[in-house]
C-alpha atoms as a PDB file:
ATOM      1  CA  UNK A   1      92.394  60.784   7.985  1.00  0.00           C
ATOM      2  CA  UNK A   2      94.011  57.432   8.931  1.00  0.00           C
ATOM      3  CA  UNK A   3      91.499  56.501  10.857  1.00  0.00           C
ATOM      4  CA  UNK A   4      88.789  57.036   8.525  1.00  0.00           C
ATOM      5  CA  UNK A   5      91.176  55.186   5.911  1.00  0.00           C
ATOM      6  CA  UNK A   6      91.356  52.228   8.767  1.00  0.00           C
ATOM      7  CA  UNK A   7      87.520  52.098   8.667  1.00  0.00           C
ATOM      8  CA  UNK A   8      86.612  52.190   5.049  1.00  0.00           C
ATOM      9  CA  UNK A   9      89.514  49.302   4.858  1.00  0.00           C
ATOM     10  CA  UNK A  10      87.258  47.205   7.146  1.00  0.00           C
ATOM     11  CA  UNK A  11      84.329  47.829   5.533  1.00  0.00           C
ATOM     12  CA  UNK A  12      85.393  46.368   2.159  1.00  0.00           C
ATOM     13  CA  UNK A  13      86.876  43.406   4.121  1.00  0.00           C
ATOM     14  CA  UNK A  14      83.166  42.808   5.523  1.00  0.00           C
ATOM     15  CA  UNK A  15      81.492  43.063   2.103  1.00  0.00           C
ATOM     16  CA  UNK A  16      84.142  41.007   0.564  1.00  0.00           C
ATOM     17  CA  UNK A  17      82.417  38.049   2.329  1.00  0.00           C
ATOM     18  CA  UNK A  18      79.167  38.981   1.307  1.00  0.00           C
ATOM     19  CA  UNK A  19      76.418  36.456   1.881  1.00  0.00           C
ATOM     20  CA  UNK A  20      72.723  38.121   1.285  1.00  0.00           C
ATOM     21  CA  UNK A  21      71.944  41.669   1.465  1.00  0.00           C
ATOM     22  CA  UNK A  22      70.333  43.364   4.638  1.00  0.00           C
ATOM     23  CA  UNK A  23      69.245  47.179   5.222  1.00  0.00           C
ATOM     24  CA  UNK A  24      68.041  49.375   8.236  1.00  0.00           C
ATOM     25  CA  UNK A  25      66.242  52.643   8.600  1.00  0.00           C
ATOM     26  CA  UNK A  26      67.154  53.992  12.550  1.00  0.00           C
ATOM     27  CA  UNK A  27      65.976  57.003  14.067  1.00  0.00           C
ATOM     28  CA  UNK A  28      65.333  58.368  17.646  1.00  0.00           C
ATOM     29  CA  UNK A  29      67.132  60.272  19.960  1.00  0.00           C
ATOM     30  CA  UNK A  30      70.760  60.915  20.928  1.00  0.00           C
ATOM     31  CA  UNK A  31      72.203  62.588  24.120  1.00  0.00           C
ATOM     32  CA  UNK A  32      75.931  63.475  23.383  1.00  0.00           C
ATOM     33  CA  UNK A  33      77.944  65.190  26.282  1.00  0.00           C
ATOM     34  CA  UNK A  34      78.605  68.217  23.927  1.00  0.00           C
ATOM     35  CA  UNK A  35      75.186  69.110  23.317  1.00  0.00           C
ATOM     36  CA  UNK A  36      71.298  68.815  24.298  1.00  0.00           C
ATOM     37  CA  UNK A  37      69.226  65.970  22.987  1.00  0.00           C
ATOM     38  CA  UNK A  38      68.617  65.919  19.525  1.00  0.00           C
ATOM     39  CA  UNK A  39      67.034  63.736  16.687  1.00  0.00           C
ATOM     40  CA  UNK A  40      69.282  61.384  14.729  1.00  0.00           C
ATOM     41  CA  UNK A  41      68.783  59.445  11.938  1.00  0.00           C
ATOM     42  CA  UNK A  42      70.996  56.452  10.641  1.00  0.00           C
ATOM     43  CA  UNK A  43      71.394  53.836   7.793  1.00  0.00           C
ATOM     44  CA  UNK A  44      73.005  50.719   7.857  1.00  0.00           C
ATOM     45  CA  UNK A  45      73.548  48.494   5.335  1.00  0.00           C
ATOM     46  CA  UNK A  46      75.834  44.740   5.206  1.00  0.00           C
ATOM     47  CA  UNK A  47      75.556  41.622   5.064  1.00  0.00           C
ATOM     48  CA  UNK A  48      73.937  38.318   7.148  1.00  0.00           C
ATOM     49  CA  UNK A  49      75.294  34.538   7.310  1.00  0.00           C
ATOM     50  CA  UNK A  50      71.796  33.470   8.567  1.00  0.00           C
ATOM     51  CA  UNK A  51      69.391  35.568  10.518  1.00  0.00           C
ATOM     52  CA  UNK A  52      70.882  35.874  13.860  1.00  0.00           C
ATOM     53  CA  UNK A  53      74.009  37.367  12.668  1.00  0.00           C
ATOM     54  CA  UNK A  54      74.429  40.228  10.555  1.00  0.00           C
ATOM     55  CA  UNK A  55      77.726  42.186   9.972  1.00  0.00           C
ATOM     56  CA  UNK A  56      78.306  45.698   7.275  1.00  0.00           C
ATOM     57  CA  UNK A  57      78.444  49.574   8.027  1.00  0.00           C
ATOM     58  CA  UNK A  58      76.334  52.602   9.291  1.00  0.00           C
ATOM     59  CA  UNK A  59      76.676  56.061   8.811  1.00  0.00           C
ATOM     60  CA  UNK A  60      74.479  58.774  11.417  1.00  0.00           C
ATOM     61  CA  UNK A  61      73.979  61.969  10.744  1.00  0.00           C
ATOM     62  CA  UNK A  62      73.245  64.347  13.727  1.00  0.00           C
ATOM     63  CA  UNK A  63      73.043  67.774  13.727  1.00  0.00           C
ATOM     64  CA  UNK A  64      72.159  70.226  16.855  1.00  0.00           C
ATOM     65  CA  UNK A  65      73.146  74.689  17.460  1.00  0.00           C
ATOM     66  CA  UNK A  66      73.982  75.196  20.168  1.00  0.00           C
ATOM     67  CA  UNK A  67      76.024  77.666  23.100  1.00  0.00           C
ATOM     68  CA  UNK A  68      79.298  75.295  24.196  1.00  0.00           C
ATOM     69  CA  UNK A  69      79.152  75.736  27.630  1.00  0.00           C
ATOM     70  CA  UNK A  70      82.385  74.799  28.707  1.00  0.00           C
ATOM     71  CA  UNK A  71      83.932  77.277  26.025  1.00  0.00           C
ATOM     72  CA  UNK A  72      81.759  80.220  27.931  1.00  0.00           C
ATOM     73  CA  UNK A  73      83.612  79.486  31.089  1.00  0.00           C
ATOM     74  CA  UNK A  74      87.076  79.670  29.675  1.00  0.00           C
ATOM     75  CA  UNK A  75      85.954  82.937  27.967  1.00  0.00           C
ATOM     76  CA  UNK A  76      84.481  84.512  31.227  1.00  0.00           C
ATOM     77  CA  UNK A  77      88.353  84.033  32.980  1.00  0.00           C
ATOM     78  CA  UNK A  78      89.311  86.531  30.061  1.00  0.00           C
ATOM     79  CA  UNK A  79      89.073  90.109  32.110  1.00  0.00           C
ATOM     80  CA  UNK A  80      86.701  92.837  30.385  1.00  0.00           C
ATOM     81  CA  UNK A  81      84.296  90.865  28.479  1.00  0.00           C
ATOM     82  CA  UNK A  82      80.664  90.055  29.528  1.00  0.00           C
ATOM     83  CA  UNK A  83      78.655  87.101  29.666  1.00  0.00           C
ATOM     84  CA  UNK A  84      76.478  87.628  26.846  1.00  0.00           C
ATOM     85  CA  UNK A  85      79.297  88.258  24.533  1.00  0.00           C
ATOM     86  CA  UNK A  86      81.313  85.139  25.225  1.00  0.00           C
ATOM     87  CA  UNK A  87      77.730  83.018  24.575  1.00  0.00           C
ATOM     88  CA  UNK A  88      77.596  85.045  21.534  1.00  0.00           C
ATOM     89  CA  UNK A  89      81.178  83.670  20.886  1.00  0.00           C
ATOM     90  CA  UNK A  90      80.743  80.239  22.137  1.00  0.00           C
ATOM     91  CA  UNK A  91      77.477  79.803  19.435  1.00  0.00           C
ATOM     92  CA  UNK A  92      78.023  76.724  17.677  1.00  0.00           C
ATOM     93  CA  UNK A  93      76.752  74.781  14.601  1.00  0.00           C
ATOM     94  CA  UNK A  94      77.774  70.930  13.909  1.00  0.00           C
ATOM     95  CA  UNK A  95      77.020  68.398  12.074  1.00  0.00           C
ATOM     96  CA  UNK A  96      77.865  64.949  12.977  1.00  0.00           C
ATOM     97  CA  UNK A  97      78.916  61.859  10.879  1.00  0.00           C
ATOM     98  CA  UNK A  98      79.853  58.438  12.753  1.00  0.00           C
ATOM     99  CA  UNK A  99      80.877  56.195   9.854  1.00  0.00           C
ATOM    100  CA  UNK A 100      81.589  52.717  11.341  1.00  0.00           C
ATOM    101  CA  UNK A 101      81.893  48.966  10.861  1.00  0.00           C
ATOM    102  CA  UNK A 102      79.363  47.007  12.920  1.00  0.00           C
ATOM    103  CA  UNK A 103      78.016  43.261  14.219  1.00  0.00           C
ATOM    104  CA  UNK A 104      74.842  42.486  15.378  1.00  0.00           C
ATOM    105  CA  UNK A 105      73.942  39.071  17.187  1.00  0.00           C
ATOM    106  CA  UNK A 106      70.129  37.989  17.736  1.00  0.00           C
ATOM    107  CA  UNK A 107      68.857  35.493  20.556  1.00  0.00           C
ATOM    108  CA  UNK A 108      65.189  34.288  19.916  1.00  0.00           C
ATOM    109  CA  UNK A 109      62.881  35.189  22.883  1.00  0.00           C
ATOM    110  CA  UNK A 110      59.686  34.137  21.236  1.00  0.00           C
ATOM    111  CA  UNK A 111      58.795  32.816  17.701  1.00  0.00           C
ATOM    112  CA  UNK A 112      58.557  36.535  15.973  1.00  0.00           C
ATOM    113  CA  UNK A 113      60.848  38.321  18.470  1.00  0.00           C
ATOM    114  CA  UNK A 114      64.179  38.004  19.059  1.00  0.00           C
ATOM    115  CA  UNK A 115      66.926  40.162  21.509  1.00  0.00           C
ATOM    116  CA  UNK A 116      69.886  40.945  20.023  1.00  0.00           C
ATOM    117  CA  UNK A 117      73.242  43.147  21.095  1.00  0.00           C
ATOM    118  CA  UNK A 118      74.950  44.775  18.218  1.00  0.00           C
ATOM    119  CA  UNK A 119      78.776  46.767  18.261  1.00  0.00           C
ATOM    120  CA  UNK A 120      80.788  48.959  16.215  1.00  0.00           C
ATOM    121  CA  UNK A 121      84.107  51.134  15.349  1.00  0.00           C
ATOM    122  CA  UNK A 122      85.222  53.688  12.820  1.00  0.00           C
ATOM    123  CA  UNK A 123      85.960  56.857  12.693  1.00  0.00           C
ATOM    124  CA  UNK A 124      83.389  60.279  13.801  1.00  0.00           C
ATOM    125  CA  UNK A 125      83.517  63.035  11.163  1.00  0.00           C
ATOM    126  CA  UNK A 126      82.360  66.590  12.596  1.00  0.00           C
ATOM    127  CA  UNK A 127      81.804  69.436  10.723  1.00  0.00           C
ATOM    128  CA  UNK A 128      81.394  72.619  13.194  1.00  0.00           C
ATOM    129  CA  UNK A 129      80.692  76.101  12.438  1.00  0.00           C
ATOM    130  CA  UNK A 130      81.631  78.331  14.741  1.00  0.00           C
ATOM    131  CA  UNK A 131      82.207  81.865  15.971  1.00  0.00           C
ATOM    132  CA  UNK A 132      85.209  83.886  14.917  1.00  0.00           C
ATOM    133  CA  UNK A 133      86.436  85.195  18.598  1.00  0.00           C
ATOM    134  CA  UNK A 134      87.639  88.966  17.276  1.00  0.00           C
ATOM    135  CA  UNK A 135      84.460  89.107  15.261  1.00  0.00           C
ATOM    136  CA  UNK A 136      81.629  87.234  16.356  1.00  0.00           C
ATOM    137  CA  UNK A 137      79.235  87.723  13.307  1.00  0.00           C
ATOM    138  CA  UNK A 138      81.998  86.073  11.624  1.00  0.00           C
ATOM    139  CA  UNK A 139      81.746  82.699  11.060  1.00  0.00           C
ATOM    140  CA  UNK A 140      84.617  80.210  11.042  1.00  0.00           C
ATOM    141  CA  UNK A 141      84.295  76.441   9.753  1.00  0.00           C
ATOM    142  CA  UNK A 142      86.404  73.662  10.791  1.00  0.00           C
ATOM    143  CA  UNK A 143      86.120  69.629  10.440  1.00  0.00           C
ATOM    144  CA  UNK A 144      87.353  66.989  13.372  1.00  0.00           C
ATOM    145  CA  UNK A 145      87.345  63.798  13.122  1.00  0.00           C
ATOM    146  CA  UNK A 146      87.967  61.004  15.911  1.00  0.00           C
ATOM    147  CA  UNK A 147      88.245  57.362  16.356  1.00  0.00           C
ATOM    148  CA  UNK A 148      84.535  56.191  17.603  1.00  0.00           C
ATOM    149  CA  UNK A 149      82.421  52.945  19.110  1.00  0.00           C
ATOM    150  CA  UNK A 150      79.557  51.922  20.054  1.00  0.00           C
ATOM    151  CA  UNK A 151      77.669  48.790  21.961  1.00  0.00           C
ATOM    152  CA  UNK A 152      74.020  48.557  21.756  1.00  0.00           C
ATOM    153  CA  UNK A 153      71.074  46.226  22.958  1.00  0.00           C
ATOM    154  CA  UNK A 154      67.439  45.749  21.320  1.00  0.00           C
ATOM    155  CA  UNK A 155      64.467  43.682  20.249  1.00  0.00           C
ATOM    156  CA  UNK A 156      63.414  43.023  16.497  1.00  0.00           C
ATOM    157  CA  UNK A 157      59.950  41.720  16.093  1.00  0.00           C
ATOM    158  CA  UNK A 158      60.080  40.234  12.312  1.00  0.00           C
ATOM    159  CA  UNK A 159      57.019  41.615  10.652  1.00  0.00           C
ATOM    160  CA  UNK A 160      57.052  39.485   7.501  1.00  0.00           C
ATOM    161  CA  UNK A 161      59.596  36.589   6.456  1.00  0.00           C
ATOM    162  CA  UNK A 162      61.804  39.377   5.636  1.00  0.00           C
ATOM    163  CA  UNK A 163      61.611  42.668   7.395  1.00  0.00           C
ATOM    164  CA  UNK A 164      62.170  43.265  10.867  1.00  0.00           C
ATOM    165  CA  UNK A 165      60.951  46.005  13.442  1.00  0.00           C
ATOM    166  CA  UNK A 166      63.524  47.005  15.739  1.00  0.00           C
ATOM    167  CA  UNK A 167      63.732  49.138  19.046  1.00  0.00           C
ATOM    168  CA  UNK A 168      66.811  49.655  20.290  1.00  0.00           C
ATOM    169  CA  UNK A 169      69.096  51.259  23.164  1.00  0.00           C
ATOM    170  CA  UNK A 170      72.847  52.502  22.316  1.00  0.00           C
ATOM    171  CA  UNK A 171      76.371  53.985  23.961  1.00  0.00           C
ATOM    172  CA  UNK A 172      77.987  56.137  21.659  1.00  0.00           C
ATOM    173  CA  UNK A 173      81.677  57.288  22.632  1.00  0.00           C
ATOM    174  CA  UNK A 174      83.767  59.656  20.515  1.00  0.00           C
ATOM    175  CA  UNK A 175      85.497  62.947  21.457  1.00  0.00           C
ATOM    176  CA  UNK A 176      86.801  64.926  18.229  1.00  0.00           C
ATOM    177  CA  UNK A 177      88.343  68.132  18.845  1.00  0.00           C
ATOM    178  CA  UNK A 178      91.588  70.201  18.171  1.00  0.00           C
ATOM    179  CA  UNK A 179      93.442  73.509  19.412  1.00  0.00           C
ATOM    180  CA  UNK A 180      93.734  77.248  17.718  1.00  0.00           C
ATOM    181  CA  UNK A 181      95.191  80.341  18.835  1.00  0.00           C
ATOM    182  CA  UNK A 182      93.400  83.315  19.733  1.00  0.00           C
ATOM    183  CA  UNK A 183      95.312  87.142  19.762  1.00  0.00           C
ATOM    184  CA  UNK A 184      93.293  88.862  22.823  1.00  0.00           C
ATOM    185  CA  UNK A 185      93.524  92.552  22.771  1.00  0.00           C
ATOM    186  CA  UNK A 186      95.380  93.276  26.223  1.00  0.00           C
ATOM    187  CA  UNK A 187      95.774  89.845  27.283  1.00  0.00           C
ATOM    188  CA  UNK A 188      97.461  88.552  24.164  1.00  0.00           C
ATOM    189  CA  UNK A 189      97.905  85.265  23.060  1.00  0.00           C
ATOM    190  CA  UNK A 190      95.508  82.098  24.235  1.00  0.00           C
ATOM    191  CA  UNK A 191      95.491  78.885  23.210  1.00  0.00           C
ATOM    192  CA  UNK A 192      92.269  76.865  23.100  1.00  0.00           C
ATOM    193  CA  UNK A 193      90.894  73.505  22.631  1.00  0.00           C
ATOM    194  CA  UNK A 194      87.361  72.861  21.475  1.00  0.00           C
ATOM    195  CA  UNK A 195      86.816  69.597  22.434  1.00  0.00           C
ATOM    196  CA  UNK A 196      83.469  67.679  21.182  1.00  0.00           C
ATOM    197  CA  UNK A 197      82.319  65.290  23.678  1.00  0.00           C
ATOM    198  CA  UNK A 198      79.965  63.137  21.322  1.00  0.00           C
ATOM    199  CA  UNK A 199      79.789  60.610  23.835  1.00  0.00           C
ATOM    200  CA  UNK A 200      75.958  59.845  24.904  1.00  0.00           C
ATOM    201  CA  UNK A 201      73.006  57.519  24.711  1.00  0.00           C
ATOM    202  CA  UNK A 202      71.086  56.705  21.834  1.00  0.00           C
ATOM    203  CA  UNK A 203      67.399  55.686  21.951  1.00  0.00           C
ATOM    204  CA  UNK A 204      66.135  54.657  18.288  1.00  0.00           C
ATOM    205  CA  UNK A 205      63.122  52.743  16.474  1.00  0.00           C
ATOM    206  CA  UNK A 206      63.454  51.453  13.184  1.00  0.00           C
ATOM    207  CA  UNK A 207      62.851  48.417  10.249  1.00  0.00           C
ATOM    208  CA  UNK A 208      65.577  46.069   8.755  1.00  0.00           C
ATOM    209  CA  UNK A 209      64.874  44.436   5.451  1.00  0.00           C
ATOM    210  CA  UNK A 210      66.724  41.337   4.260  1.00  0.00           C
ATOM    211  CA  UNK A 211      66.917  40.961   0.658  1.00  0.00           C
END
């Protein structure tokens, strides 16, 4: 919680020296370590002192079901239980949230395009459902949250006076996670951490409008 308290502390500081309004619309692909590839989407709003250097926030939302793979294999050291079961018990369900505080500087390449690099940190809010190990139709929920950042390269091609279209290439790292005990019948007590590795590529198109 202190680190999302951190970043929504930096993004009133940002706005607090607002100049004039800007807006994007992102979406595209992301490859996070935890997961396979899936479709994200992403808004970020904030401010600009001219139009080669914008600062504000973002907020992502990704969301992907999937087996966690490294969870099977710590299962499948547990004696007596198959494969299929433990992938049954490793199903997962999350949604992810990267809130974060961001810059973005542009360098003109031609007179409507321009290459810019762009940055941010905050904090990664995950909200997982998963399997309940005794009873896998069960389902348990659980939210994680991590300290996050990101660095980013791209081209905006300005489509009018005031709207941009942008393509753009991303590293994403974060890692939420945390432990919980499980009571194994015959084995007894295991510990286990479900860590999220959130950390991937990002591949996105999208417009920015300056207001």
């Amino acid at each position: 919680m202190k680190k999302l308290a951190f970043t929504i502390v930096i993004l009133f500081a940002f706005n607090c020296f607002a100049q004039s309004g800007a807006a994007a619309i992102k979406l595209g692909a992301f490859t996070p370590g935890a997961t396979n590839t899936g479709f994200i989407i992403g808004y970020e709003g904030g401010k600009y002192i001219d139009q080669n250097f914008n600062f504000g926030w973002s907020i992502d939302w990704f969301h992907k079901n999937y087996i966690d793979k490294k969870l099977v294999d710590e299962f499948n050291e547990i004696p007596g239980v198959s494969v299929q079961e433990n992938e049954l018990k490793a199903n997962t369900n999350i949604h992810d949230l990267p809130l974060m505080a961001n810059v973005t500087v542009k360098f003109r390449l031609a007179p409507r395009a321009k290459f810019y690099i762009t940055g941010g940190v905050g904090a990664e809010v995950l909200f997982v459902d998963y399997k309940n190990y005794n009873n896998p139709d069960k389902g348990e929920f659980k939210v994680a949250f991590d300290f996050d950042w990101r660095v980013g390269l791209g081209t905006a091609y300005n489509i009018g006076p005031l709207s941009e279209l942008l393509l753009e290439m991303a590293y994403h790292r974060a890692q939420p996670s945390w432990t919980y005990d499980v009571d194994i019948p015959n084995v007894g007590k295991r510990t286990f951490e479900r860590v999220y590795d959130m950390s991937g590529l990002m591949f996105r198109v999208g417009f920015r409008f300056y207001y």
